[in-house]
N, C-alpha and C. Protein backbone atom coordinates (compact mmCIF):
# COMPACT_ATOMS: atom_id res chain seq x y z
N UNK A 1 0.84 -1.19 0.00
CA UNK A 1 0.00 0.00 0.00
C UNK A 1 0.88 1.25 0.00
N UNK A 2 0.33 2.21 -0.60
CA UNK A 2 0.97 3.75 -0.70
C UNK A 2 0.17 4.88 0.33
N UNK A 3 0.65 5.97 0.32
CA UNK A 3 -0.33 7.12 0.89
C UNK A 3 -0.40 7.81 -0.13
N UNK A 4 -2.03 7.54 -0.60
CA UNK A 4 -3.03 8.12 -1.24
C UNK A 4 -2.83 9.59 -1.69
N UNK A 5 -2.71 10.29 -0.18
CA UNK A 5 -2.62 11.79 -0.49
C UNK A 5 -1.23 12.18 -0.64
N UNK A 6 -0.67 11.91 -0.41
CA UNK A 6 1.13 12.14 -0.45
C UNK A 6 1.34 11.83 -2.04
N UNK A 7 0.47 11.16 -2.60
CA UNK A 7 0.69 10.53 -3.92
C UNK A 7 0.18 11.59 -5.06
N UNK A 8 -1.02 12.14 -4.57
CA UNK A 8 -1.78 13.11 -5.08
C UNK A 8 -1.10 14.51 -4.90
N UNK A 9 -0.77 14.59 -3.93
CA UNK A 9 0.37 15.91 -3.76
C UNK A 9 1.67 15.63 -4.49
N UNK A 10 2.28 14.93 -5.06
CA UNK A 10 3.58 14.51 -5.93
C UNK A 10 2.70 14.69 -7.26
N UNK A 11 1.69 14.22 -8.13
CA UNK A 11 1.01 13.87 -9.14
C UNK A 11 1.17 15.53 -9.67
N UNK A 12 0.16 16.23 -8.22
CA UNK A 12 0.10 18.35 -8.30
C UNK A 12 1.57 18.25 -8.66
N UNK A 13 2.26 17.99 -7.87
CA UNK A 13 3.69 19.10 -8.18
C UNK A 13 4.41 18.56 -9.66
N UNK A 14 4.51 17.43 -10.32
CA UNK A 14 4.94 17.03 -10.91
C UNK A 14 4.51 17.28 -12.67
N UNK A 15 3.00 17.29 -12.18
CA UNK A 15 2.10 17.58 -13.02
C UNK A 15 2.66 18.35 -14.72
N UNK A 16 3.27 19.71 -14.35
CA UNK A 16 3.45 20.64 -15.06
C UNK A 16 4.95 20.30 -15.80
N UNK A 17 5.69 19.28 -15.00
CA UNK A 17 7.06 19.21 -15.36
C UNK A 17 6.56 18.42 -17.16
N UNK A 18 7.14 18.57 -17.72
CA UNK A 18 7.34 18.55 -19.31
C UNK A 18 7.55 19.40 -20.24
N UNK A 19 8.52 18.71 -21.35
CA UNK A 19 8.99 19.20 -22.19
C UNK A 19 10.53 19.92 -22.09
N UNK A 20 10.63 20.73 -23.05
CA UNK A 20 11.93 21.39 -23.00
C UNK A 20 12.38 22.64 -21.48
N UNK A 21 10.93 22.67 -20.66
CA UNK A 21 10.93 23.69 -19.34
C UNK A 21 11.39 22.81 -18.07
N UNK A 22 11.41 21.61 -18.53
CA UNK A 22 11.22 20.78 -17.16
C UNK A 22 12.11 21.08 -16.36
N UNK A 23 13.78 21.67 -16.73
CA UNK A 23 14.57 22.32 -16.06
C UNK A 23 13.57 22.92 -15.00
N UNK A 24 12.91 23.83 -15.28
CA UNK A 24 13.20 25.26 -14.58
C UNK A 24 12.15 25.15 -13.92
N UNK A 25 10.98 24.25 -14.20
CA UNK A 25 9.57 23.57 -13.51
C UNK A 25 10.15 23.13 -12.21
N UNK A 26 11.36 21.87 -12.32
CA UNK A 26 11.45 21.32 -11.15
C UNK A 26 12.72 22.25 -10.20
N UNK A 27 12.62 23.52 -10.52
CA UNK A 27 13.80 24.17 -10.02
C UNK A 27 15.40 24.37 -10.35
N UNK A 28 15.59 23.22 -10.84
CA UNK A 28 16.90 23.44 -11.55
C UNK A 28 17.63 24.94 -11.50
N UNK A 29 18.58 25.15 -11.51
CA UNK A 29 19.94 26.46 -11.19
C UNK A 29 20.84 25.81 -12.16
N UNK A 30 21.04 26.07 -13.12
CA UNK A 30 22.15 26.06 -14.08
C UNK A 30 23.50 26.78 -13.21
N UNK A 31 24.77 26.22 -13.68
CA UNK A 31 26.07 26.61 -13.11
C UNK A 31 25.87 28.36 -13.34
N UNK A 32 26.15 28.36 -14.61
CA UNK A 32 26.13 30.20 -15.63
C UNK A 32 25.05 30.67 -14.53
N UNK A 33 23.97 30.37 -14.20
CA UNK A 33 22.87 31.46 -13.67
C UNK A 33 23.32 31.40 -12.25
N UNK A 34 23.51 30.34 -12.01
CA UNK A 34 23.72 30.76 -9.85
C UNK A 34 25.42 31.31 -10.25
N UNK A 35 26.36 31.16 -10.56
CA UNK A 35 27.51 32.52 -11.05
C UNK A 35 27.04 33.87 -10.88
N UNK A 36 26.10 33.86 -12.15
CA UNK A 36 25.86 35.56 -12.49
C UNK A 36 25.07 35.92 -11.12
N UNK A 37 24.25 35.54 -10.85
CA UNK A 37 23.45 35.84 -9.30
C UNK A 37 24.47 36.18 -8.34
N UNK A 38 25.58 35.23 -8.00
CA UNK A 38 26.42 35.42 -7.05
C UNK A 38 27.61 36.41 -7.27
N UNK A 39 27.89 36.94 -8.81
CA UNK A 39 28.29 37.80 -8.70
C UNK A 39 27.81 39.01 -9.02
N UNK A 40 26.53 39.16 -9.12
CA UNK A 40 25.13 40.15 -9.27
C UNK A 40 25.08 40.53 -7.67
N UNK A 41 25.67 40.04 -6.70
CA UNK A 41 25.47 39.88 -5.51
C UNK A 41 24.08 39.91 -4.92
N UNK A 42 23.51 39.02 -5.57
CA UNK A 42 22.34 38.72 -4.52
C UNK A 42 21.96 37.69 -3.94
N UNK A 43 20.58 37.88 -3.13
CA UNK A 43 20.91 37.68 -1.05
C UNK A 43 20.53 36.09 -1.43
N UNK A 44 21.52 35.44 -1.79
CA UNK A 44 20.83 34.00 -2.07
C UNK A 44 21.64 33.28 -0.93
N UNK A 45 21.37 32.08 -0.45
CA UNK A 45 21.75 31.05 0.49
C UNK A 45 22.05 30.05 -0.41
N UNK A 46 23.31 29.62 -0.09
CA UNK A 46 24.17 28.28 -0.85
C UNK A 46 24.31 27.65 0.11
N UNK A 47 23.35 26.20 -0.36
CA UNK A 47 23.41 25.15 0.89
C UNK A 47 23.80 23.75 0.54
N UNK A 48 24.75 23.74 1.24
CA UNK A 48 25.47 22.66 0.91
C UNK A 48 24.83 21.25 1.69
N UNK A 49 24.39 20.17 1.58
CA UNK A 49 24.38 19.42 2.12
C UNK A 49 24.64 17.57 2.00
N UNK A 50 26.15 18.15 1.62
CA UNK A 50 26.88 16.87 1.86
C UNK A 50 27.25 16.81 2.78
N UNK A 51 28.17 15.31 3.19
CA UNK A 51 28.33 14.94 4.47
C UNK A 51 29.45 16.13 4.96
N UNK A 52 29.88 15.08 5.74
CA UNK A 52 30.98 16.42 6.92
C UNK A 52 32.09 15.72 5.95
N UNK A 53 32.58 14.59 5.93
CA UNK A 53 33.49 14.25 5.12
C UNK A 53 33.55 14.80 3.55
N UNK A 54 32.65 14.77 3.11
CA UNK A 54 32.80 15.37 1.60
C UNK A 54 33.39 16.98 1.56
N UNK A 55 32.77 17.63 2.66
CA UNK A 55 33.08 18.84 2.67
C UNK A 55 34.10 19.32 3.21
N UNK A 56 35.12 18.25 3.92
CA UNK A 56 36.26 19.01 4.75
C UNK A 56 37.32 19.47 4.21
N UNK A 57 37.67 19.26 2.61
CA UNK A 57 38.23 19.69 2.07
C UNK A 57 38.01 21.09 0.94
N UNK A 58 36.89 20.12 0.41
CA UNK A 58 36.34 21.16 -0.71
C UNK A 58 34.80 21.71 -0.68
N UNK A 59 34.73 22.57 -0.54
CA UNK A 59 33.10 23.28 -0.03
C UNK A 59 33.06 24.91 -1.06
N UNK A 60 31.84 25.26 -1.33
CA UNK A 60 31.49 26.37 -1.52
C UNK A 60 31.96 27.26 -0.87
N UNK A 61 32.83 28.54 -1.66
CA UNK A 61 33.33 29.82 -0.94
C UNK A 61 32.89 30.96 -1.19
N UNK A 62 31.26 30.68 -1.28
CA UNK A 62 30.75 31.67 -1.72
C UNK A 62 29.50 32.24 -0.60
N UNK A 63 29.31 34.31 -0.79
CA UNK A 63 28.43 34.60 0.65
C UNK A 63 27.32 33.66 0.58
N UNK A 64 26.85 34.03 1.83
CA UNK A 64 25.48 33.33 2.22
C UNK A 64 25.86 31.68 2.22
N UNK A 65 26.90 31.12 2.53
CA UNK A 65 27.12 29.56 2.31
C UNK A 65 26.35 29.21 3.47
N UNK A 66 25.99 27.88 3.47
CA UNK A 66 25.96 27.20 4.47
C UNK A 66 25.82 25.56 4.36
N UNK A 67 26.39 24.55 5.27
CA UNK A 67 26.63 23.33 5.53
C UNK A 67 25.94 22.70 6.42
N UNK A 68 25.19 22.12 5.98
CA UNK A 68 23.72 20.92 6.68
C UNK A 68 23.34 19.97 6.16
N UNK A 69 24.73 18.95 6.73
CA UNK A 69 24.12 16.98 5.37
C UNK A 69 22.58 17.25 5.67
N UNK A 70 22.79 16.72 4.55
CA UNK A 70 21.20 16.05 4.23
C UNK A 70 20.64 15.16 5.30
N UNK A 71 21.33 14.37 5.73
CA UNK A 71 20.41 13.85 7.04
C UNK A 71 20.46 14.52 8.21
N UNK A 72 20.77 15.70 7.89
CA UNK A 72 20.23 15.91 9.58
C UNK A 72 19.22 17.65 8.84
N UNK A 73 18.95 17.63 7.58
CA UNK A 73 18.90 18.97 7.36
C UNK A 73 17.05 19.43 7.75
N UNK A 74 16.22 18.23 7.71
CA UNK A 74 14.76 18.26 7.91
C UNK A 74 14.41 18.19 9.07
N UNK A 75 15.71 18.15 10.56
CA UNK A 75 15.57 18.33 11.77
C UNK A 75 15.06 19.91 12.50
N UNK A 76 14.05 20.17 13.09
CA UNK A 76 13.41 21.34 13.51
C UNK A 76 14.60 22.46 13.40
N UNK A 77 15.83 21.92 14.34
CA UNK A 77 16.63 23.42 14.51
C UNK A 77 17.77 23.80 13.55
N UNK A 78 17.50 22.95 12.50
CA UNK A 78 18.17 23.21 11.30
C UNK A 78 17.46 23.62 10.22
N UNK A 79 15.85 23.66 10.27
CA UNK A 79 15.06 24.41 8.98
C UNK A 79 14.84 25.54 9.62
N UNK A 80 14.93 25.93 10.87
CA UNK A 80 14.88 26.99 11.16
C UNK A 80 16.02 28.16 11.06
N UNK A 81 17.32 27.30 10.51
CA UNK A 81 18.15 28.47 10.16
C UNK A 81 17.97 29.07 8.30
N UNK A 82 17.31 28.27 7.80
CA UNK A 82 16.96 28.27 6.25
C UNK A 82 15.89 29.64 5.96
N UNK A 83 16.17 31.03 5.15
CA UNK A 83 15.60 32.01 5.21
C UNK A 83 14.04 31.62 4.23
N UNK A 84 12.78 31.84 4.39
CA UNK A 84 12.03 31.62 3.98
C UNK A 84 11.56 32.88 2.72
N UNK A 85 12.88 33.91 2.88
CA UNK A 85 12.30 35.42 1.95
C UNK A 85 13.61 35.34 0.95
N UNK A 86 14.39 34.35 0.67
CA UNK A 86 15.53 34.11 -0.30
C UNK A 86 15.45 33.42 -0.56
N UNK A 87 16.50 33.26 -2.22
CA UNK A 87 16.28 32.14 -2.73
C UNK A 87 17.38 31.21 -2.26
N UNK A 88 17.43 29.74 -1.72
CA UNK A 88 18.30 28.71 -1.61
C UNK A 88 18.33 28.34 -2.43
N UNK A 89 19.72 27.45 -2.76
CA UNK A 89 20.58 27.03 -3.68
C UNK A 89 20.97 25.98 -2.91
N UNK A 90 20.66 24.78 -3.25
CA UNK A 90 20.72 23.58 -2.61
C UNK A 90 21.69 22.59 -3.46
N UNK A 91 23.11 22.52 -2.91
CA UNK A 91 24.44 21.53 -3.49
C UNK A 91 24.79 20.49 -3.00
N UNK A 92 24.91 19.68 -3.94
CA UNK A 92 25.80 18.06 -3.76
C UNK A 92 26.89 18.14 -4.37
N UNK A 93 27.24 16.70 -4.41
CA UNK A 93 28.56 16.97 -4.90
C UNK A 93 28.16 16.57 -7.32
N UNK A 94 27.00 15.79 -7.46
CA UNK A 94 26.53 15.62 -8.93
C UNK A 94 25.20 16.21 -9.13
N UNK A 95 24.09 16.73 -7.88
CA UNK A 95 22.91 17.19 -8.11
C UNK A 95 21.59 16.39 -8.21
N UNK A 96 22.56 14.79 -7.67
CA UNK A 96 21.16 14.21 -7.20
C UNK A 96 20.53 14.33 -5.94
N UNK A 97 20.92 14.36 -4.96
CA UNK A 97 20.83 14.42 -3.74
C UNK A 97 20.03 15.75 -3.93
N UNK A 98 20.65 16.84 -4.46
CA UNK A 98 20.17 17.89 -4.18
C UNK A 98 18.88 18.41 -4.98
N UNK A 99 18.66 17.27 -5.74
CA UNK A 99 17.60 17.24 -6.79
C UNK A 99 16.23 17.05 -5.85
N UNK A 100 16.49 16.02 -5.34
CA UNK A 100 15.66 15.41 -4.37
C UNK A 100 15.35 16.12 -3.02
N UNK A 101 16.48 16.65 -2.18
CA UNK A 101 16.25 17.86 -1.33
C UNK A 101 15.10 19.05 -1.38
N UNK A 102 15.16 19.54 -2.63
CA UNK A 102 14.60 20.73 -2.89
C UNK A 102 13.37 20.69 -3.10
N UNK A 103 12.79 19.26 -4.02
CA UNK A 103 11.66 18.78 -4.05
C UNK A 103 10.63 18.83 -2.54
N UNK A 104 11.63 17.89 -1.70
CA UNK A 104 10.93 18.22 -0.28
C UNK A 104 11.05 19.55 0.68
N UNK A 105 11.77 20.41 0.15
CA UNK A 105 11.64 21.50 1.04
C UNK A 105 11.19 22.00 0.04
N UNK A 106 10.64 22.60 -0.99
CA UNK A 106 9.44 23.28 -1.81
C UNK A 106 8.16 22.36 -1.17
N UNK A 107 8.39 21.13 -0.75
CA UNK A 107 6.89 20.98 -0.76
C UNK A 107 6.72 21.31 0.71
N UNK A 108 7.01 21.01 1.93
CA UNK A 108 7.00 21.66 2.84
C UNK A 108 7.31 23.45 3.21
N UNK A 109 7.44 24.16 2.11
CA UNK A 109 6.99 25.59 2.42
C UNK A 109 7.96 26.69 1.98
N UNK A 110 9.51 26.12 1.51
CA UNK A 110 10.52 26.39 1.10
C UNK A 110 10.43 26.90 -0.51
N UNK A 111 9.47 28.01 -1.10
CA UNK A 111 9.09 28.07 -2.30
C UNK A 111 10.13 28.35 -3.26
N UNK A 112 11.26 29.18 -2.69
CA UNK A 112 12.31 29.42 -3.58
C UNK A 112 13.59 28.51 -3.17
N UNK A 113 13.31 27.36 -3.35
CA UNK A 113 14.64 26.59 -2.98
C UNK A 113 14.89 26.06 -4.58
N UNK A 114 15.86 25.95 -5.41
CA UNK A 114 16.42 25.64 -6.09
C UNK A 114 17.80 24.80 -6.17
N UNK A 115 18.22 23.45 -7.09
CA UNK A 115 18.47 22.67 -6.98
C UNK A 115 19.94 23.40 -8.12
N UNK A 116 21.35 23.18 -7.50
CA UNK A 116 21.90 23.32 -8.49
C UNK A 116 22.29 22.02 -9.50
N UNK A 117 21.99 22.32 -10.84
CA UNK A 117 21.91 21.57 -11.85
C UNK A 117 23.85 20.93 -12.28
N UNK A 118 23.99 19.39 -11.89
CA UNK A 118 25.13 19.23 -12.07
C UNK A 118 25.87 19.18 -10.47
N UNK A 119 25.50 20.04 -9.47
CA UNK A 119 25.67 20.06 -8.54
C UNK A 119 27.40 20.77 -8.49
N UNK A 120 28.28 20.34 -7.53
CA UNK A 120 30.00 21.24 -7.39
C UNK A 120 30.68 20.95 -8.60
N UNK A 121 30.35 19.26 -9.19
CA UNK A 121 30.66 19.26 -10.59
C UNK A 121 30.53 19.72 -11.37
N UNK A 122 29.24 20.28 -11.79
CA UNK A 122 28.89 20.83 -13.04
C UNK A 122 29.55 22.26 -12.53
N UNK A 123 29.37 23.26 -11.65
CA UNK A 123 30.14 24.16 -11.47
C UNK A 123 31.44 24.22 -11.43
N UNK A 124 32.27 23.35 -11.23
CA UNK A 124 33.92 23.25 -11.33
C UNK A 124 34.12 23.22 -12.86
N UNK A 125 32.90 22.39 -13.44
CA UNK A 125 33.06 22.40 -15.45
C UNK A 125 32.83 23.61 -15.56
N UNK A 126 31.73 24.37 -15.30
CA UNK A 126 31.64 25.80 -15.57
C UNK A 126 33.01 26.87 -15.87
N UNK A 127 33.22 26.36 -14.27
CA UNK A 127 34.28 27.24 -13.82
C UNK A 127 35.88 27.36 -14.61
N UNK A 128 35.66 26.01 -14.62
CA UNK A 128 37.37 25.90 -14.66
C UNK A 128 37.78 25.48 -13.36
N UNK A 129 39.34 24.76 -13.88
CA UNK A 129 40.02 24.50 -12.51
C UNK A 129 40.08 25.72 -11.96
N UNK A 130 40.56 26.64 -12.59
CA UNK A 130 41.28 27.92 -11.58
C UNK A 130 40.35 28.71 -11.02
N UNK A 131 39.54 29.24 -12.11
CA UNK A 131 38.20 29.99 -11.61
C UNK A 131 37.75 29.10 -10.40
N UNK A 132 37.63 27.88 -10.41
CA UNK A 132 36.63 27.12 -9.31
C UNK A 132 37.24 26.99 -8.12
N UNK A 133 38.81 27.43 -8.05
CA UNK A 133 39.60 27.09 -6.49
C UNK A 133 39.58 28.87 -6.44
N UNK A 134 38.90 29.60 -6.48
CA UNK A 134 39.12 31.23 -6.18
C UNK A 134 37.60 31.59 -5.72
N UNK A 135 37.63 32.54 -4.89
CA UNK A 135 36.34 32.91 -4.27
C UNK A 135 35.64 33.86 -5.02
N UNK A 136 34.07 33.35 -4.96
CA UNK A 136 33.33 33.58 -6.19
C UNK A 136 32.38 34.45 -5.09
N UNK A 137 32.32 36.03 -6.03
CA UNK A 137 31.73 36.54 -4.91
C UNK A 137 31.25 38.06 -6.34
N UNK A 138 30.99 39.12 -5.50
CA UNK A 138 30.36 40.35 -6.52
C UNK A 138 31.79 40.59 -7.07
N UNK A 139 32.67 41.01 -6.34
CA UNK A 139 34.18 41.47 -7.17
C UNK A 139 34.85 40.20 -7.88
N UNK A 140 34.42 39.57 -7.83
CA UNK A 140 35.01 38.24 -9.02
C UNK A 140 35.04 38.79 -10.48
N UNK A 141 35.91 38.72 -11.24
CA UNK A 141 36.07 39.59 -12.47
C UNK A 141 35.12 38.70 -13.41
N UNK A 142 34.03 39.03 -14.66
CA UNK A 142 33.62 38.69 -15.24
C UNK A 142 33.91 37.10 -15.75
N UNK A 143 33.29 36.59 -16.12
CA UNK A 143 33.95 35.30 -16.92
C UNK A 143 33.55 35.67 -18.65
């Protein structure tokens, strides 16, 4: 057996995803667009939530970061640090994890949470090696 209404609430949200939009239906953040935003400087939250190990080396160095694995991130005193009037930017290390994240915090109340597409990978391709080990911020020189 399934839950009925949980099923019917996935069916709503899913509903609209098709075609060549489905990107941007299910939230998706292309590398190029969360860049230009972050060096547009705006008030966005980059949330990382890989483990503690994935991140002890290599993590997002960009404002507004923040670090909350995924399993502990749907715990009360950790959605309460998540701004409900910005947009989040929700990272893994390929963009599945974070695919799936965003899904459940849009459906629990999180309307502008967005999934980056590709996840630190697809941004390090963006980037470049060099661009991607330098801090990406408003004074970051054009690409």
């Amino acid at each position: 057996a399934y839950d009925q209404q949980l099923a019917e609430l996935y069916a709503e949200i899913f509903a609209p995803v098709q075609g060549p939009k489905a990107g941007k239906q299910l939230h998706l953040m292309k590398p190029d667009e969360f860049v230009a935003q972050v060096r547009e400087g705006s008030q966005l939250v980059a949330l990382d939530i890989r483990t503690p190990g994935e991140t002890l080396f290599f993590t997002a160095n960009v404002p507004g970061h923040m670090a909350i694995p995924m399993a502990e991130l749907f715990q009360p005193e950790q959605l309460a640090q998540l701004p409900t009037d910005r947009p989040i930017v929700v990272m893994c290390k390929s963009g599945t994890r974070a695919a799936a994240v965003t899904t459940a915090l849009r459906q629990i109340g999180f309307v502008k949470a967005y999934s980056l597409k590709g996840g630190f990978k697809g941004l390090s391709a963006y980037l470049g090696p060099k661009e991607a080990n330098m801090p990406l911020g408003p004074k970051t020189a054009g690409r």
